[in-house]
Every structure is written in structure tokens, then in C-alpha cells.
N, C-alpha and C. Protein backbone atom coordinates (compact mmCIF):
# COMPACT_ATOMS: atom_id res chain seq x y z
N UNK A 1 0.85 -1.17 0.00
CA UNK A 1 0.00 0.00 0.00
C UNK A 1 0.90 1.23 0.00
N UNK A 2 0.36 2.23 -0.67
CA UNK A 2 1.69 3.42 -1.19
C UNK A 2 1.00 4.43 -0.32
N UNK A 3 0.80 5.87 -0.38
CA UNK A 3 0.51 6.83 0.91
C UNK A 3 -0.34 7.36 -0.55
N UNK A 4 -0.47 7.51 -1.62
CA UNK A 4 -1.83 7.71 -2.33
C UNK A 4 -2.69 6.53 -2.15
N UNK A 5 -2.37 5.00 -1.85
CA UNK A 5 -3.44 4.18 -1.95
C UNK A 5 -4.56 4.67 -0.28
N UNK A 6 -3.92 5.10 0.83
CA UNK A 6 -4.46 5.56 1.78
C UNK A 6 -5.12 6.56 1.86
N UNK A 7 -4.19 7.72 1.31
CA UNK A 7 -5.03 8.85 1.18
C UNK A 7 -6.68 8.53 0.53
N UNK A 8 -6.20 7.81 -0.66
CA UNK A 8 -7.77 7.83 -1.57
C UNK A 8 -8.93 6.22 -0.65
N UNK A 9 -8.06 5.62 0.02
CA UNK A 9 -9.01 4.18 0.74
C UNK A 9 -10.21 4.54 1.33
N UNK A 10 -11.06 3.26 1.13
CA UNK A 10 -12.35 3.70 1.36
C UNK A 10 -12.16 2.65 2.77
N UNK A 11 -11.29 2.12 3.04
CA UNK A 11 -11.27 1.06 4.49
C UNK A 11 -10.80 2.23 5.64
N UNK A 12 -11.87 1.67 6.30
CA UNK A 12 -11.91 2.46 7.96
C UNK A 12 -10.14 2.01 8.74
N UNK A 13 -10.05 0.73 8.50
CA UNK A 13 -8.53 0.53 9.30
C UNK A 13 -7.89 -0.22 8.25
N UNK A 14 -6.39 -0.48 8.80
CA UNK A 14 -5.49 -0.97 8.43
C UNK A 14 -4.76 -1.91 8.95
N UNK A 15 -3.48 -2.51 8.46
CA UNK A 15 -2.92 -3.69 9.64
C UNK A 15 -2.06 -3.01 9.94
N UNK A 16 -1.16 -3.58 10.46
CA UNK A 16 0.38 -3.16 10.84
C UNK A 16 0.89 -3.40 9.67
N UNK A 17 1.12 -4.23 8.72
CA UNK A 17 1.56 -4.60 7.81
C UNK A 17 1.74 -3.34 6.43
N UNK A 18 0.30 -3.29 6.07
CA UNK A 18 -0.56 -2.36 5.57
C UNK A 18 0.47 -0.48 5.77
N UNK A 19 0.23 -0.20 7.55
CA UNK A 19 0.92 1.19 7.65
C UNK A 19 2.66 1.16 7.28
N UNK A 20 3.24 -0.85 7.52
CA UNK A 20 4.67 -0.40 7.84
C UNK A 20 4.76 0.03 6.07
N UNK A 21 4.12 -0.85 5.56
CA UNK A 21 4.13 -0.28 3.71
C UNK A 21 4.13 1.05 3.35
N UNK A 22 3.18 1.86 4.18
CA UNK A 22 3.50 3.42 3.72
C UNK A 22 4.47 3.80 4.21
N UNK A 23 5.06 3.79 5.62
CA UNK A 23 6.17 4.01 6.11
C UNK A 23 6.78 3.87 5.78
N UNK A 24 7.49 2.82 4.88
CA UNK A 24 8.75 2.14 4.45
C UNK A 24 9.50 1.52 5.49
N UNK A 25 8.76 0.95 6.12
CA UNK A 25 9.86 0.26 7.26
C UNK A 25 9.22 -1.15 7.94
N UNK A 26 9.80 -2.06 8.60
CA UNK A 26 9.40 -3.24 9.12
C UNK A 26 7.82 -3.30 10.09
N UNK A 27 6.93 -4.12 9.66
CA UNK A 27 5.95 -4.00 10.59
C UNK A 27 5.87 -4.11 11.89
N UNK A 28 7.31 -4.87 12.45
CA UNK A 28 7.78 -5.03 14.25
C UNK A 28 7.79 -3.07 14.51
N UNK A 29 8.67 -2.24 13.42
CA UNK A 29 8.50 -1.23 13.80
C UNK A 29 7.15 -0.52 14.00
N UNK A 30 5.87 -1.12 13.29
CA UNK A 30 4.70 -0.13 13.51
C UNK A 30 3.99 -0.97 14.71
N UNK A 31 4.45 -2.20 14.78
CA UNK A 31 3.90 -2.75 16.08
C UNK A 31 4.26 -1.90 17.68
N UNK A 32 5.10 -1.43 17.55
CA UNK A 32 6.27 -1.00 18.69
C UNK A 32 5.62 0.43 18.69
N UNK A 33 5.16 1.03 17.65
CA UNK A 33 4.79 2.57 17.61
C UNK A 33 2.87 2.18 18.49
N UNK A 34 2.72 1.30 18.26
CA UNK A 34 1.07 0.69 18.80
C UNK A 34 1.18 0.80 19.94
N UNK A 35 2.33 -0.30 20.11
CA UNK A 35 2.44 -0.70 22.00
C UNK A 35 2.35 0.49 22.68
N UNK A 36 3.27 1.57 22.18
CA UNK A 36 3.48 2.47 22.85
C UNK A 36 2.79 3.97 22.63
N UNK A 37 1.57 3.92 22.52
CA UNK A 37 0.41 4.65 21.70
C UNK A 37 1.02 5.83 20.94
N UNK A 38 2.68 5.47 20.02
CA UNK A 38 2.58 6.52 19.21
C UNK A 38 1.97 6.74 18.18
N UNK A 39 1.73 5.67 17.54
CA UNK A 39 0.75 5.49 16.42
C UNK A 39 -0.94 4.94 16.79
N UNK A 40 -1.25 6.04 16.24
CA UNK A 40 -2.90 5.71 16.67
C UNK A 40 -3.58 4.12 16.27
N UNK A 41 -4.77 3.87 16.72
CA UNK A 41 -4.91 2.47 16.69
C UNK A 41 -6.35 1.96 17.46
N UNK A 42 -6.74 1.48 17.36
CA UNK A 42 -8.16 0.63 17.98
C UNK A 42 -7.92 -0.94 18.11
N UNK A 43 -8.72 -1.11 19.45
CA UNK A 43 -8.40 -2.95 19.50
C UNK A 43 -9.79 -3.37 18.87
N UNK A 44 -9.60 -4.00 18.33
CA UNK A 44 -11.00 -4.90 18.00
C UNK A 44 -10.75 -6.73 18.06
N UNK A 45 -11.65 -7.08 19.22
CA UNK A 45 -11.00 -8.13 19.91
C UNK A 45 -9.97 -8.26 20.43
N UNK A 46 -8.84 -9.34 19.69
CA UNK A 46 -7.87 -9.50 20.48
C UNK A 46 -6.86 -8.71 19.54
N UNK A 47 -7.21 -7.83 18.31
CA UNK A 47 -6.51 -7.30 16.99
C UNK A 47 -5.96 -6.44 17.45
N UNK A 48 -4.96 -5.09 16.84
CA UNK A 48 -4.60 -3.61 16.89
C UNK A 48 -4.97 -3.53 15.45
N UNK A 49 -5.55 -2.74 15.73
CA UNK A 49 -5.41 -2.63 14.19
C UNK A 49 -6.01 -0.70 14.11
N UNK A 50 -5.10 0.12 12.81
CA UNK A 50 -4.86 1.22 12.97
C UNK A 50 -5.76 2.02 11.90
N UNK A 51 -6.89 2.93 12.81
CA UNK A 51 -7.85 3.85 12.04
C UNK A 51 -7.12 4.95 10.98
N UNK A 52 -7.76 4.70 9.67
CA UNK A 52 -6.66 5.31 8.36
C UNK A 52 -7.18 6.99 8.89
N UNK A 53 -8.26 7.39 9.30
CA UNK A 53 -8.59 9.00 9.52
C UNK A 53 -7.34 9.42 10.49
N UNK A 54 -7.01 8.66 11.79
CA UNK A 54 -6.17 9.47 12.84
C UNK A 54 -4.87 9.27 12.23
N UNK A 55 -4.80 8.11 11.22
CA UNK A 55 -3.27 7.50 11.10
C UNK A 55 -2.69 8.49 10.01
N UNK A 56 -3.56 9.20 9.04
CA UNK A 56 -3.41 10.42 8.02
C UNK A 56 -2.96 11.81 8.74
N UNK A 57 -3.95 11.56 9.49
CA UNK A 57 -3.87 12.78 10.72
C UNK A 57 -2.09 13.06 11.47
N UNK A 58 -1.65 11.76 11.81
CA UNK A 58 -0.68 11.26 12.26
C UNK A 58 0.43 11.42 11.18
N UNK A 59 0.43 11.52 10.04
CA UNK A 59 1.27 11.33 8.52
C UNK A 59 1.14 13.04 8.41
N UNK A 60 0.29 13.65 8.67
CA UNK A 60 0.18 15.54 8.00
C UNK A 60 -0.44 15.01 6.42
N UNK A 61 -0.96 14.24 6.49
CA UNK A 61 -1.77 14.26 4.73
C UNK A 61 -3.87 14.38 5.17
N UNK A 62 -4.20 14.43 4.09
CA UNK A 62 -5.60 14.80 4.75
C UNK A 62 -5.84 13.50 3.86
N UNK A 63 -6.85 12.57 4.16
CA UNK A 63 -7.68 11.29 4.21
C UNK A 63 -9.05 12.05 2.89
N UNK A 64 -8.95 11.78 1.85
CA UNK A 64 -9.48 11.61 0.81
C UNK A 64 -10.68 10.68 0.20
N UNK A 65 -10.39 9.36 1.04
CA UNK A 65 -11.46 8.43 0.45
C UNK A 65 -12.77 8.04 2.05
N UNK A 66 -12.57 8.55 3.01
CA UNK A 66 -13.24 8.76 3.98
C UNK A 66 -14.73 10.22 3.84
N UNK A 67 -14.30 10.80 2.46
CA UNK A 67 -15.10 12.07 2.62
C UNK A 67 -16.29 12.03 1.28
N UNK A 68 -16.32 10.69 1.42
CA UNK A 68 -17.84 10.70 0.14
C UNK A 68 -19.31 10.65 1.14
N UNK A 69 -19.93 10.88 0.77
CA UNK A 69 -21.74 11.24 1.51
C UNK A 69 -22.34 10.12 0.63
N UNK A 70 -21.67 9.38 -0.17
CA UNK A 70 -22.75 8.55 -0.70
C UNK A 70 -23.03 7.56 0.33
């Protein structure tokens, strides 16, 4: 996933996997940014898994595919 595929996503969250891809860096690293609530995130069940609105928010880009009314 590239930082235009996010900007324009119509998915509410992401994995770790998913953010370390825009980041460019290992997903242990976006795990470690979770643990330690630098990177925003929601549990769902036993998951982390990271909301693309705060995680844009978190990047300085504005979230694009979150703003349709249909």
C-alpha cells in the first residue's frame, strides 16, 4: 500500500503490515509505535489494528477516500 493508496481508501482501518508499507519500514516497527500509543490504533477483539482517519492525521496528509456522503 503506497501513501496515495491511503489517502484515496475507502477502508476504515489498516494492519500493521498495511501502515509499515507506507512508512517504508518493518511492521515489528509499527507494532512497537502501537504498544506504545505513538501510532494511533483501535483494539478490535484480540486485533490492533490502525484507524486510516487518525493514522493520516498522524502522517500531515488529509484522508481523501473517507469524505464521500454517498
Amino acid at each position: 500500500m503506497s501513501l496515495d493508496d491511503l489517502i484515496h481508501s475507502k477502508l476504515a482501518v489498516i494492519s500493521h503490515r498495511q501502515a509499515a508499507q507506507v512508512l517504508g519500514c518493518d511492521p515489528r516497527t509499527v507494532s512497537a509505535g502501537v504498544a506504545n500509543n505513538t501510532i494511533p490504533n483501535v483494539r478490535i477483539g484480540s486485533r490492533h489494528l490502525i484507524p486510516v482517519g487518525p493514522f493520516c492525521d498522524f502522517l500531515g496528509v488529509r484522508w481523501l477516500g473517507g469524505s464521500d456522503a454517498n
